[in-house]
C-alpha atoms as a PDB file:
ATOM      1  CA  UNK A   1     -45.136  77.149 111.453  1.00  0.00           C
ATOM      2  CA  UNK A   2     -47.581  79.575 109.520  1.00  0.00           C
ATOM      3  CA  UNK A   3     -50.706  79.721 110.845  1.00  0.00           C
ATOM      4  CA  UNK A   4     -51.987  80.796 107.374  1.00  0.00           C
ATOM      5  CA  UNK A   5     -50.804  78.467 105.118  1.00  0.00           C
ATOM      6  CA  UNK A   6     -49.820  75.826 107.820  1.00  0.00           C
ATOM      7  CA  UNK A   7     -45.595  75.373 106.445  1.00  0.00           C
ATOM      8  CA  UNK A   8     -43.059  74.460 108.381  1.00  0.00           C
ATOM      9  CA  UNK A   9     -39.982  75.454 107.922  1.00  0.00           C
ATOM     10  CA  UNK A  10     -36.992  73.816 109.389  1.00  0.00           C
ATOM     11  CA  UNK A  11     -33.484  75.067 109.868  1.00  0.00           C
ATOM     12  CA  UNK A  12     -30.536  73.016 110.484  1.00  0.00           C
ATOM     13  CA  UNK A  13     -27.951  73.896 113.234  1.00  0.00           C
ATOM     14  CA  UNK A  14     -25.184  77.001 111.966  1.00  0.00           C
ATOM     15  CA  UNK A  15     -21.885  75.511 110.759  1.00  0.00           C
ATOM     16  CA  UNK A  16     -18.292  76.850 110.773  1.00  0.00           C
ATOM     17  CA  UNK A  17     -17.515  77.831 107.135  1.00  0.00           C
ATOM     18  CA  UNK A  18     -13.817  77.585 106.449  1.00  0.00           C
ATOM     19  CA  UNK A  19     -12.897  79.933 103.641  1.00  0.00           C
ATOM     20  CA  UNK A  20      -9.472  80.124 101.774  1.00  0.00           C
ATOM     21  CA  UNK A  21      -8.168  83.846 102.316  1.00  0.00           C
ATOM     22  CA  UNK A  22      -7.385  85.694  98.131  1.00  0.00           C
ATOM     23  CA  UNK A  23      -3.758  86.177  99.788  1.00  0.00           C
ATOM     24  CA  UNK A  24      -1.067  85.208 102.298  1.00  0.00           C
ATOM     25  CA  UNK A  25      -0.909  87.146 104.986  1.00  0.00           C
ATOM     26  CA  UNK A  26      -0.648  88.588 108.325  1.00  0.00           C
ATOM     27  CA  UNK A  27      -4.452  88.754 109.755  1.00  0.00           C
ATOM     28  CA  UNK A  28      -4.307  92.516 111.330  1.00  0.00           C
ATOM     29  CA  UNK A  29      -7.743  92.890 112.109  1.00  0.00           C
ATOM     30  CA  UNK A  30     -11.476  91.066 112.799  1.00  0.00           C
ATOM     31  CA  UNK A  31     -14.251  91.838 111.892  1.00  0.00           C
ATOM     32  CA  UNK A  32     -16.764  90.249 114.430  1.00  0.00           C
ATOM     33  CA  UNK A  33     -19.367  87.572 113.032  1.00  0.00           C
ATOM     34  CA  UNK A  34     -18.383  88.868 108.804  1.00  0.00           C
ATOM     35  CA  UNK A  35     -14.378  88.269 108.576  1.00  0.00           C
ATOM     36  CA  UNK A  36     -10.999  89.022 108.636  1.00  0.00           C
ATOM     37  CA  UNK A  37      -8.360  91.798 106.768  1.00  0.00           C
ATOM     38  CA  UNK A  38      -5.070  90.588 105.284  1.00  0.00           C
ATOM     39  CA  UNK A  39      -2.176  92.242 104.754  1.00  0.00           C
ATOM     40  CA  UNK A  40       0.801  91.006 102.990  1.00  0.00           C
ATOM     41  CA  UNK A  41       3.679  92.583 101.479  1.00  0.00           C
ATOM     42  CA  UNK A  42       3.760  91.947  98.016  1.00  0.00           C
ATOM     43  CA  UNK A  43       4.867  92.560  94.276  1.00  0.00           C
ATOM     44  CA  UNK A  44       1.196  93.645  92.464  1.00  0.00           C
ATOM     45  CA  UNK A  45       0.550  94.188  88.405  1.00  0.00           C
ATOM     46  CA  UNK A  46      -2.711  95.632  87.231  1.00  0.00           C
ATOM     47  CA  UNK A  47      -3.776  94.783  83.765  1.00  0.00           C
ATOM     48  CA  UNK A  48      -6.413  96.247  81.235  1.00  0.00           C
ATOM     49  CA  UNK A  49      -8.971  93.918  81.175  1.00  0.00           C
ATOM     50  CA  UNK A  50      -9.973  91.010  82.459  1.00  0.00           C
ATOM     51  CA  UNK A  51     -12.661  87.966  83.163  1.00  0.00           C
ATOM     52  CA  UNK A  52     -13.093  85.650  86.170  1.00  0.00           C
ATOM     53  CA  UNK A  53     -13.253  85.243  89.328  1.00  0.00           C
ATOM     54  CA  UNK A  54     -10.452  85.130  91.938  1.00  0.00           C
ATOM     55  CA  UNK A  55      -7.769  82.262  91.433  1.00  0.00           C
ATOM     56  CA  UNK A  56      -4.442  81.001  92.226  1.00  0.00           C
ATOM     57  CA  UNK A  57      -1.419  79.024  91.399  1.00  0.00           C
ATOM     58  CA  UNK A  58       1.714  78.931  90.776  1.00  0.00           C
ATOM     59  CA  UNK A  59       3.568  81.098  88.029  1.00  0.00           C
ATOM     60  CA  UNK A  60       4.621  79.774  85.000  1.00  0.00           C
ATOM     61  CA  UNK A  61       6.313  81.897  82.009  1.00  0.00           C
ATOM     62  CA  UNK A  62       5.640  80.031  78.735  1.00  0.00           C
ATOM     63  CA  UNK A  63       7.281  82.436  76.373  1.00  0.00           C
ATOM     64  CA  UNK A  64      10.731  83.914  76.207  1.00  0.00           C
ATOM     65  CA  UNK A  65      10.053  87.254  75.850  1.00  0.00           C
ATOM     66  CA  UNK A  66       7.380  90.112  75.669  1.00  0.00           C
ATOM     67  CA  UNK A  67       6.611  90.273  71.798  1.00  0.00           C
ATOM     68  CA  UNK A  68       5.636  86.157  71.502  1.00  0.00           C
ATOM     69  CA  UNK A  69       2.314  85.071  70.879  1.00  0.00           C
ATOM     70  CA  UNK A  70       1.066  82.418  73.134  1.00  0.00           C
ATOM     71  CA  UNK A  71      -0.110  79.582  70.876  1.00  0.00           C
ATOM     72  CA  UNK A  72      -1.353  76.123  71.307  1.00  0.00           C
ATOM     73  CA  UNK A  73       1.806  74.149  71.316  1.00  0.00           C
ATOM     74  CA  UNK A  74       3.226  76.282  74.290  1.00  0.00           C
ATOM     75  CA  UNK A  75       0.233  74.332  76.555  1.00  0.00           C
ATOM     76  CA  UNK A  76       1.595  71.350  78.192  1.00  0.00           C
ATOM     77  CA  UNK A  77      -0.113  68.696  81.405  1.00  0.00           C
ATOM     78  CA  UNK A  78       2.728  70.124  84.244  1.00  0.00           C
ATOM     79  CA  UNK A  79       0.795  73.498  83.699  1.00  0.00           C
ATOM     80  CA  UNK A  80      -2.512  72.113  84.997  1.00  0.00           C
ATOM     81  CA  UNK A  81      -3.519  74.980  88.009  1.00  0.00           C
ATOM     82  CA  UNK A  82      -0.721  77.300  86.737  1.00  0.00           C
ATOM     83  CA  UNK A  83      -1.239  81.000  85.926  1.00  0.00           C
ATOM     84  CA  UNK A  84       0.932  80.997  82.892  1.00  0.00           C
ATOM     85  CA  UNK A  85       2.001  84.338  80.923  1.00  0.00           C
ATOM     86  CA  UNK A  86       2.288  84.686  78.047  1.00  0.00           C
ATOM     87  CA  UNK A  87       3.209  87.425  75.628  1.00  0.00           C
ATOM     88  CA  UNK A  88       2.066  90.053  73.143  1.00  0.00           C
ATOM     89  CA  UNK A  89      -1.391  88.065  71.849  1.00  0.00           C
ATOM     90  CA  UNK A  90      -3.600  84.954  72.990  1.00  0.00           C
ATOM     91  CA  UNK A  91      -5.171  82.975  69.891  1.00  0.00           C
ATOM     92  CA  UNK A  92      -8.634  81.407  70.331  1.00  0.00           C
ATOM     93  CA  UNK A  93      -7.102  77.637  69.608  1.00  0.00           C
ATOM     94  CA  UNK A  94      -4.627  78.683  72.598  1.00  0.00           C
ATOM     95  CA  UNK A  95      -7.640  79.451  75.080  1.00  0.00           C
ATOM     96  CA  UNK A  96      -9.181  76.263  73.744  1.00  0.00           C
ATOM     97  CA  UNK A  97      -6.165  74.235  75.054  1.00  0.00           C
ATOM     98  CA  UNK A  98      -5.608  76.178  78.168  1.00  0.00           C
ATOM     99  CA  UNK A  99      -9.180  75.162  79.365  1.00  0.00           C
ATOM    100  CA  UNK A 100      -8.461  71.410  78.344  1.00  0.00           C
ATOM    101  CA  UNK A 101      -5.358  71.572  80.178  1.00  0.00           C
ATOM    102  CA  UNK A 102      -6.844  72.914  83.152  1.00  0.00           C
ATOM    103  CA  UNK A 103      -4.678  76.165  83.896  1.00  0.00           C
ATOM    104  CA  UNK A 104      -5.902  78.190  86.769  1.00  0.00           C
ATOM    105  CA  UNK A 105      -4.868  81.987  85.033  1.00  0.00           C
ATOM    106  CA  UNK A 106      -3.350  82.927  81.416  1.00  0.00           C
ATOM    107  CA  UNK A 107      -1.692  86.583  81.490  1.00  0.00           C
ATOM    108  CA  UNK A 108      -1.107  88.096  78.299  1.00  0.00           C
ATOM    109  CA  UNK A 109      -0.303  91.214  76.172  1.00  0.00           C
ATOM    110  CA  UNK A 110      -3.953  91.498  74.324  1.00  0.00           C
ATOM    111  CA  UNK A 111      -6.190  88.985  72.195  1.00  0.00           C
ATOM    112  CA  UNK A 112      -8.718  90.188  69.706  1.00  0.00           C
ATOM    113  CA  UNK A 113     -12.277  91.045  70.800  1.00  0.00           C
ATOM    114  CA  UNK A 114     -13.938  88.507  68.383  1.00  0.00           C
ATOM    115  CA  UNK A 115     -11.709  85.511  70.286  1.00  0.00           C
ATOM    116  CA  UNK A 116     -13.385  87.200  73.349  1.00  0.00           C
ATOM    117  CA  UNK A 117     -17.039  87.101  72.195  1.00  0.00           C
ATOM    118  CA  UNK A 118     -16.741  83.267  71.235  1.00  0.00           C
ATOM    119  CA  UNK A 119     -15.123  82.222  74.245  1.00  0.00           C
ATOM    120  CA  UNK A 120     -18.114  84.004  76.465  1.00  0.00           C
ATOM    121  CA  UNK A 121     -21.142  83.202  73.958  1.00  0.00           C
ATOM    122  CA  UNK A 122     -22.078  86.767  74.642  1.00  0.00           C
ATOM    123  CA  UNK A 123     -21.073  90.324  74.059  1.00  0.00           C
ATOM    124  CA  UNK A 124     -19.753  92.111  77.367  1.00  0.00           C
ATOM    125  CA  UNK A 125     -21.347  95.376  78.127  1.00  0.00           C
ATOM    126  CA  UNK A 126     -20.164  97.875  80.832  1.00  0.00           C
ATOM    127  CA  UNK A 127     -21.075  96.195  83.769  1.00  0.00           C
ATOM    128  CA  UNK A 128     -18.247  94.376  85.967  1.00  0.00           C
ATOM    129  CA  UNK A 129     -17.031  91.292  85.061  1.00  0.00           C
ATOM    130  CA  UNK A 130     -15.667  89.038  87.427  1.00  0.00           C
ATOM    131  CA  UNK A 131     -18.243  86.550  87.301  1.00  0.00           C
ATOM    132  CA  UNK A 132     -17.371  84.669  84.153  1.00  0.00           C
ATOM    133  CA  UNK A 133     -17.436  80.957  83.970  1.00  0.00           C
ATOM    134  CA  UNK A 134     -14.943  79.954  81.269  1.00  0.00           C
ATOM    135  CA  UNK A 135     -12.149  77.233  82.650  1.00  0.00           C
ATOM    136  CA  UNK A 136      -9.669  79.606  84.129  1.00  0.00           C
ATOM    137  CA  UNK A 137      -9.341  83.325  84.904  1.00  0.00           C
ATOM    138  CA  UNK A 138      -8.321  85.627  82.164  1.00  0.00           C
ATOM    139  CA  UNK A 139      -5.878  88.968  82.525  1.00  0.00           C
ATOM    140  CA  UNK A 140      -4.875  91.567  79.508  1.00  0.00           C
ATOM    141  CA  UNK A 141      -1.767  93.454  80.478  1.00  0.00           C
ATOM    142  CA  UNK A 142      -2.216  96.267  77.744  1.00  0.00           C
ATOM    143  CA  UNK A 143      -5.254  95.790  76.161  1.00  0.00           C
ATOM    144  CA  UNK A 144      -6.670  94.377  72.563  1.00  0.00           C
ATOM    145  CA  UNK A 145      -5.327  93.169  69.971  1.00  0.00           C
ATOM    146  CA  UNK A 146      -1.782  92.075  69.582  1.00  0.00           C
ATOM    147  CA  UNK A 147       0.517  94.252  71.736  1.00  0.00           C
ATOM    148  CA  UNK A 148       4.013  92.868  73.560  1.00  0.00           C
ATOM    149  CA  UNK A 149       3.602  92.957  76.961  1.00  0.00           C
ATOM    150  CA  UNK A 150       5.250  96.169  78.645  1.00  0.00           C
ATOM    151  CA  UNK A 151       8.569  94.954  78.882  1.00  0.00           C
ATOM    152  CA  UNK A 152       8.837  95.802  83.216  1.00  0.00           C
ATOM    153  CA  UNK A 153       5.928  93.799  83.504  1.00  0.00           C
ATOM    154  CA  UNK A 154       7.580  90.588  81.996  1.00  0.00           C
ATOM    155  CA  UNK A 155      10.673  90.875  83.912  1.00  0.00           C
ATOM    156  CA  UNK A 156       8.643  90.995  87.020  1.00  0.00           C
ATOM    157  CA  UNK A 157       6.606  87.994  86.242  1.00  0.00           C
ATOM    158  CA  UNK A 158       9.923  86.639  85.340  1.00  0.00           C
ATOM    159  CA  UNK A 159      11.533  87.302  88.233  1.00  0.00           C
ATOM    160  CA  UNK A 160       8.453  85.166  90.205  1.00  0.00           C
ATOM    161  CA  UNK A 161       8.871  81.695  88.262  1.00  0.00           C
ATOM    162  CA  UNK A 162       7.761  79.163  90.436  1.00  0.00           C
ATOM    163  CA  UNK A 163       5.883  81.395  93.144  1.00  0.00           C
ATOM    164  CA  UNK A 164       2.558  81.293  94.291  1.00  0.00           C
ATOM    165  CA  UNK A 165       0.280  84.391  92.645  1.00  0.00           C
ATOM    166  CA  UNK A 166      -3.213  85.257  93.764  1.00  0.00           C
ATOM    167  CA  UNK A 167      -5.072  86.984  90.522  1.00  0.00           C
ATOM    168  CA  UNK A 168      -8.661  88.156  89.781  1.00  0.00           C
ATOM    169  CA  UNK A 169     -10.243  89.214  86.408  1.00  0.00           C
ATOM    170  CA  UNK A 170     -12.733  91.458  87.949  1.00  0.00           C
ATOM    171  CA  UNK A 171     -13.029  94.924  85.964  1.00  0.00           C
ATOM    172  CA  UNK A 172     -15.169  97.540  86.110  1.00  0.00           C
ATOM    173  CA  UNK A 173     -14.308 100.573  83.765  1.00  0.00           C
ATOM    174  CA  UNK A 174     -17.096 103.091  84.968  1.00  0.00           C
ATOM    175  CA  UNK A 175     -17.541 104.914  88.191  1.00  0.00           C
ATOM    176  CA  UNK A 176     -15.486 103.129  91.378  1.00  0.00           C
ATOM    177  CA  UNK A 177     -12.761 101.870  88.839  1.00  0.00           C
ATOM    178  CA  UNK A 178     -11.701  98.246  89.539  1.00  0.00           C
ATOM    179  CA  UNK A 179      -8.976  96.369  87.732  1.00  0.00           C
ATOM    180  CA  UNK A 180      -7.815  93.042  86.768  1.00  0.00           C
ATOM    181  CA  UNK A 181      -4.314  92.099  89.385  1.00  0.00           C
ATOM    182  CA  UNK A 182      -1.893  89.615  90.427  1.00  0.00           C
ATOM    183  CA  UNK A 183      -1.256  89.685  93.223  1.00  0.00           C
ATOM    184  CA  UNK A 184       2.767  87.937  94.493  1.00  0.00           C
ATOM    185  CA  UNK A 185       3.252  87.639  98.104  1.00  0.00           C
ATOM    186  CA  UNK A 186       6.959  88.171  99.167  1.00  0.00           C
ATOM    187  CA  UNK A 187       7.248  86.276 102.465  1.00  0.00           C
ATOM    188  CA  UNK A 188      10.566  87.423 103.275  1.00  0.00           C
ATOM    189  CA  UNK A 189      10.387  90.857 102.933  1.00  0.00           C
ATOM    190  CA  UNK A 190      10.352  93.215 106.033  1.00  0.00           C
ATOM    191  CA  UNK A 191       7.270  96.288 106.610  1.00  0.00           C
ATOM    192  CA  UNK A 192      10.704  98.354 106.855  1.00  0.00           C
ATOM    193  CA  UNK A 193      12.165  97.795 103.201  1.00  0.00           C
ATOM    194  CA  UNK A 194       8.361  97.643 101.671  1.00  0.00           C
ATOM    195  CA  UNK A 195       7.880 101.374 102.933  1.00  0.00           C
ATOM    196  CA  UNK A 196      11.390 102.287 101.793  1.00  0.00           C
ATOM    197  CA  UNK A 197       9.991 101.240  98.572  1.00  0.00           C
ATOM    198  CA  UNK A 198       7.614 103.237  98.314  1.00  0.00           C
ATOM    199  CA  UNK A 199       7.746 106.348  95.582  1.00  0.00           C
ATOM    200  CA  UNK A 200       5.660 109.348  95.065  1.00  0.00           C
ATOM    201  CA  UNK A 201       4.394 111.392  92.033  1.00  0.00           C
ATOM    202  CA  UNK A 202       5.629 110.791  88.205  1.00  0.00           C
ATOM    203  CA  UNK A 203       9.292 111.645  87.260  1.00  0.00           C
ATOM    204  CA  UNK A 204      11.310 112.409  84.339  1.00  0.00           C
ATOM    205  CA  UNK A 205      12.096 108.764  82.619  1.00  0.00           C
ATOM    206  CA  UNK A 206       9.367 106.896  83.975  1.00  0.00           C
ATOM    207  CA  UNK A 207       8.090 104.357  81.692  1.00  0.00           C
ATOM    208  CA  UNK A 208       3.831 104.862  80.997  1.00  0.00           C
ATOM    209  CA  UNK A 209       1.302 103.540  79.529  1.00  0.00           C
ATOM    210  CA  UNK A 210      -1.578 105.382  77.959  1.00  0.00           C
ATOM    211  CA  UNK A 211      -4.888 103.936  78.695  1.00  0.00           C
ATOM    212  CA  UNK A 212      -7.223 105.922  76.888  1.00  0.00           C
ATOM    213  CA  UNK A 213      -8.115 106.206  73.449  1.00  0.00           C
ATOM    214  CA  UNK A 214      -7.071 107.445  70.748  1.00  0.00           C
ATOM    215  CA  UNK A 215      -3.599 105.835  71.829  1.00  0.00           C
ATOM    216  CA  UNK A 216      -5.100 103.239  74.093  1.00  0.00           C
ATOM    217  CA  UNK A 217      -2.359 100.511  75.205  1.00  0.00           C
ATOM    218  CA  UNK A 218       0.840 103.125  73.720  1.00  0.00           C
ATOM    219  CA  UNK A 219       4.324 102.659  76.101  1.00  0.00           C
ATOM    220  CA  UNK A 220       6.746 105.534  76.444  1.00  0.00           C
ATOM    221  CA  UNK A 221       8.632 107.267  78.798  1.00  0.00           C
ATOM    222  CA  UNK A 222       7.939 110.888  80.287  1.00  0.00           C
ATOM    223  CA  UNK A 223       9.964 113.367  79.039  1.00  0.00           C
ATOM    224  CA  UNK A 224       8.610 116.525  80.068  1.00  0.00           C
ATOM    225  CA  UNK A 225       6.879 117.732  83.246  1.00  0.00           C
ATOM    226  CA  UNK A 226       5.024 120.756  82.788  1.00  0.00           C
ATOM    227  CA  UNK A 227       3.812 122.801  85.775  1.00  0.00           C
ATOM    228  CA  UNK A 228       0.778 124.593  84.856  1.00  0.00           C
ATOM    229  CA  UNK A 229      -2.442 123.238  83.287  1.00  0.00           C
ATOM    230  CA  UNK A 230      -2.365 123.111  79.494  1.00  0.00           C
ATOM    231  CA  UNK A 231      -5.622 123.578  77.333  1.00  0.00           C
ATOM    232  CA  UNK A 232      -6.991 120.538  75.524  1.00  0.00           C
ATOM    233  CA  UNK A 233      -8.526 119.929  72.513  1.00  0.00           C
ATOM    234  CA  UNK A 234     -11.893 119.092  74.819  1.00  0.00           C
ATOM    235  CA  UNK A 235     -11.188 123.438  75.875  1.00  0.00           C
ATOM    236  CA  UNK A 236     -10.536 121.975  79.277  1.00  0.00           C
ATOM    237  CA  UNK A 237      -7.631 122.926  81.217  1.00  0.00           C
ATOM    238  CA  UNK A 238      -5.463 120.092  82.814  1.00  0.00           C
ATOM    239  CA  UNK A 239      -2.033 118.928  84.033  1.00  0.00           C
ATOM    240  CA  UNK A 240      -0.439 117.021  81.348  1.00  0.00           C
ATOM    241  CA  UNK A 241       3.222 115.491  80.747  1.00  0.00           C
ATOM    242  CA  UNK A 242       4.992 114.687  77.793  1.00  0.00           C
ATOM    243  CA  UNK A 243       5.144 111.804  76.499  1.00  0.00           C
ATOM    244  CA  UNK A 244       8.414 110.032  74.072  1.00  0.00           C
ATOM    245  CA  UNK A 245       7.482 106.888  72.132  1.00  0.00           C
ATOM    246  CA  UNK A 246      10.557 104.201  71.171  1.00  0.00           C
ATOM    247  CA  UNK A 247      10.235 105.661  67.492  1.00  0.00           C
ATOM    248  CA  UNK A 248      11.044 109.369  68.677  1.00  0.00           C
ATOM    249  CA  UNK A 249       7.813 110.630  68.368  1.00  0.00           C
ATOM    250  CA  UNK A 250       6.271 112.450  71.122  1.00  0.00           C
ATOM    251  CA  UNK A 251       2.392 113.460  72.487  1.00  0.00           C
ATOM    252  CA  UNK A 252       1.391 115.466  75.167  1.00  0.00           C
ATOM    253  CA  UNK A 253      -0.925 113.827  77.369  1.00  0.00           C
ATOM    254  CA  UNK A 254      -3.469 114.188  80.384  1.00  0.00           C
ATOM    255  CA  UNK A 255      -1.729 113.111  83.418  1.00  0.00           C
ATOM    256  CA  UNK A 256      -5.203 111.017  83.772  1.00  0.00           C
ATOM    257  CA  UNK A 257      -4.606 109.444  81.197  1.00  0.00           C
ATOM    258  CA  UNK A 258      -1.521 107.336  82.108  1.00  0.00           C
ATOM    259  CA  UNK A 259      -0.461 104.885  84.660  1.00  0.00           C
ATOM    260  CA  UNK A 260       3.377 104.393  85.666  1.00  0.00           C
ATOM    261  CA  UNK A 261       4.614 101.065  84.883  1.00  0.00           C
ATOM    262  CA  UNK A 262       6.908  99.984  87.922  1.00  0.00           C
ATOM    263  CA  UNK A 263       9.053  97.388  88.196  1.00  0.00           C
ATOM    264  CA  UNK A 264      10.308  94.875  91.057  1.00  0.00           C
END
């Protein structure tokens, strides 16, 4: 009780919370009176771009291959709490019927900016998103527009029909970079064979995407390596690879620039 302004305040006694973990796991460590850490072995994608919050459900592929537009008509009730993927491009009308049926994530290729504006009443600026309230939890693979979905990526969704995936839109593009996932617990597979899985640096053949302008969203495979640091057209010097598109062509890029697309 204030002996100013004479309130009382009154506090009920502390409850026990219980709080879904993002993943299955193995707890490995507690943190006294805040939480827990997870670990799980896992298969993981990181998109482009995303919005909302952290989700789950099962996975459900509702196109037969990267390049196909996820419309409408591919929406049906036995998706309800889903995260379905999709292909190369996500129409408004499609995110329209995805909210009515109640899916819990849609994974695509890209969808056009102005779809993205509608669907959020507001223009995003550069601040994290995450926090979104829209009817389900939204992940780009490659970026915007209508781009297939990099080929790896698909089969690896593919090869998880039916599992449980944990995703999250959350991105943040500035300083402390944080990206859209989905996340695919394997609950079978030993610590032993996950760090035998393990690889390290870029090689010849790797499949990349480039995720910077002016060839933002681009896949090709690395064929070059070159050792020393290589002047760009910014007069900085910096490692760089080569990089050979499926028409022949071929750029040299910042190894910054690119991510390695790996597969299952």
């Amino acid at each position: 009780m204030s002996s100013i302004t004479g309130q009382v305040l009154l506090r009920e006694p502390p409850r026990v919370l219980q709080l879904l973990a993002y993943v299955n796991g193995t707890i490995i460590e507690t943190i006294p009176q805040q939480g827990v850490v997870v670990e799980t072995t896992c298969s993981l994608v990181q998109g482009i771009f995303g919005i909302g919050g952290e989700t789950s459900g099962e996975i459900v592929m509702a196109v037969k291959g990267p390049d196909e537009a996820l419309t409408a008509g591919h929406f049906t009730s036995a998706m309800k709490d889903k995260v379905v993927v999709g292909g190369s491009f996500l129409s408004a009308e499609a995110m329209t019927q995805a909210k009515a049926v109640g899916v819990a994530g849609l994974v695509v290729g890209g969808i056009h900016d102005e779809d993205l504006r509608a669907l959020l009443g507001y223009d995003l600026g550069v601040a994290i998103t995450g926090t979104e309230q829209v009817g389900f939890t939204l992940i780009l693979t490659e970026g915007f527009g209508t781009i297939p979905m990099a080929a790896k990526t698909f089969k690896l969704l593919s090869s998880h029909v039916g599992q449980k995936a944990s995703i999250s839109g959350a991105t943040q593009i500035r300083a402390g970079v944080i990206r859209p996932e989905i996340i695919i617990p394997q609950e079978h597979t030993s610590s032993k064979r996950a760090a035998q899985s393990q690889r390290e640096g870029i090689r010849l053949g790797d499949p990349v995407r480039i995720i910077r302008d002016p060839m933002f969203g681009r896949i090709g495979e690395v064929s070059a390596l070159p050792s020393g640091l290589t002047k760009i057209p910014t007069e900085s010097e910096v490692r760089v690879l080569e990089v050979k598109f499926a028409d022949g062509k071929k750029a040299v890029i910042p190894r910054t620039n690119i991510e390695v697309i790996e597969g299952a």
